[in-house]
Protein backbone atom coordinates (compact mmCIF):
# COMPACT_ATOMS: atom_id res chain seq x y z
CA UNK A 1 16.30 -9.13 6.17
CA UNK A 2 15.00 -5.48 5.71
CA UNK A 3 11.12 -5.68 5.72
CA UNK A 4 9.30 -6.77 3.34
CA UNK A 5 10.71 -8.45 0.39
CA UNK A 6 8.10 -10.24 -1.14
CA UNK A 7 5.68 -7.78 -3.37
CA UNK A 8 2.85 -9.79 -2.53
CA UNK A 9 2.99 -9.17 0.67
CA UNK A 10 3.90 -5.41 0.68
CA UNK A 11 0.49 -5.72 -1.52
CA UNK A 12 -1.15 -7.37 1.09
CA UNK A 13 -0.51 -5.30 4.09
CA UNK A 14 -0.97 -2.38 2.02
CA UNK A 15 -4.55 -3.22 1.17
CA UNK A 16 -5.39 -4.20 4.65
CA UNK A 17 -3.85 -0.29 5.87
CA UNK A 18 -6.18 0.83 3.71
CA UNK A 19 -9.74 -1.15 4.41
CA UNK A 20 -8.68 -0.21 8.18
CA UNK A 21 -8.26 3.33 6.66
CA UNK A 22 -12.02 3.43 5.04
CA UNK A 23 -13.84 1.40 7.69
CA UNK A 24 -12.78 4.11 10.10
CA UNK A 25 -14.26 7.07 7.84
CA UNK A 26 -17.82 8.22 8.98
CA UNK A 27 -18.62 8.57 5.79
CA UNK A 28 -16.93 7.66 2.84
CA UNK A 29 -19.04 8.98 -0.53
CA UNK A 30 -18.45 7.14 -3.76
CA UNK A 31 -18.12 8.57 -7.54
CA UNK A 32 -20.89 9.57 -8.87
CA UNK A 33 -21.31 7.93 -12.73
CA UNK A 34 -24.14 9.90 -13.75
CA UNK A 35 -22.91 12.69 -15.53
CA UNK A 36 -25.45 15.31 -15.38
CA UNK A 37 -27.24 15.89 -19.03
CA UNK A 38 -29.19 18.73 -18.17
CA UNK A 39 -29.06 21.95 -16.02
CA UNK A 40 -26.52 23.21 -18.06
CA UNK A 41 -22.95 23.82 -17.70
CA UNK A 42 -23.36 24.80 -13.81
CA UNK A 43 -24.65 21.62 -12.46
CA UNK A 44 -21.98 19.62 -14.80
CA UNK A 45 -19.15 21.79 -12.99
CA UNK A 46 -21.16 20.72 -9.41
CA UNK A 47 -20.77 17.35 -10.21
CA UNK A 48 -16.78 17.55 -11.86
CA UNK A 49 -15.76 19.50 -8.32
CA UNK A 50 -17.93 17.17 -6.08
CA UNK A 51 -16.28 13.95 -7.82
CA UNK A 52 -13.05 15.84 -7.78
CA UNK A 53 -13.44 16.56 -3.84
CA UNK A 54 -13.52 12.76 -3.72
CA UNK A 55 -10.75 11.74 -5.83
CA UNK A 56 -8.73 13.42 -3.39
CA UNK A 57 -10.05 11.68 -0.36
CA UNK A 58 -9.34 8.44 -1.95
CA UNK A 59 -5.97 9.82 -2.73
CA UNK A 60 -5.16 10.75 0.72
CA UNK A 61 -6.50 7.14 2.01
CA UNK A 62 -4.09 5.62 -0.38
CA UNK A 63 -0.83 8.02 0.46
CA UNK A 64 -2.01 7.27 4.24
CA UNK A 65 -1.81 3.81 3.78
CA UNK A 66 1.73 4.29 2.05
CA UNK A 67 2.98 5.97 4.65
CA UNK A 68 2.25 3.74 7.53
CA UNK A 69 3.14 0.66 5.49
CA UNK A 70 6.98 2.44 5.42
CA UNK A 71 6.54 3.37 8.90
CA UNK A 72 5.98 -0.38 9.55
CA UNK A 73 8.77 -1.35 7.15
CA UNK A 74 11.18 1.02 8.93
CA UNK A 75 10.23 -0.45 12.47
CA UNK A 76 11.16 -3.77 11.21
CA UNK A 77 14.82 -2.68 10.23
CA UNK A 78 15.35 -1.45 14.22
CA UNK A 79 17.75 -3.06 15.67
């Protein structure tokens, strides 16, 4: 059998990579909703870049978690 076959369980162990992922960030920021209605166009683009900055740490948690899921996967086919 070569790893996992079941998609629910690839979905599983996927998910729990990636709470271990987060609970091991110092800080981990979330979102922000509240789109900024005044202070002009500057403090709109602070808050586009800032949630943009986090996008891409959520991004990287998730490729993380990816990666060490195939890692795992790939252990499992060793003979």
């Amino acid at each position: 059998m070569s790893g996992l076959t079941d998609p629910a369980d690839r979905r599983r162990r996927l998910h729990e990579l990636l709470l271990a992922l987060i609970a091991r960030q110092e800080k981990l920021e979330l979102m922000d909703g509240d789109v900024p209605g005044s202070g002009g166009t500057a403090e709109q683009a602070r808050w586009l870049d800032r949630n943009r900055r986090r996008l891409q740490c959520y991004q990287a948690l998730v490729r993380t978690a990816v990666t060490l899921d195939a890692l795992l996967d790939a252990e499992q086919d060793v003979p």
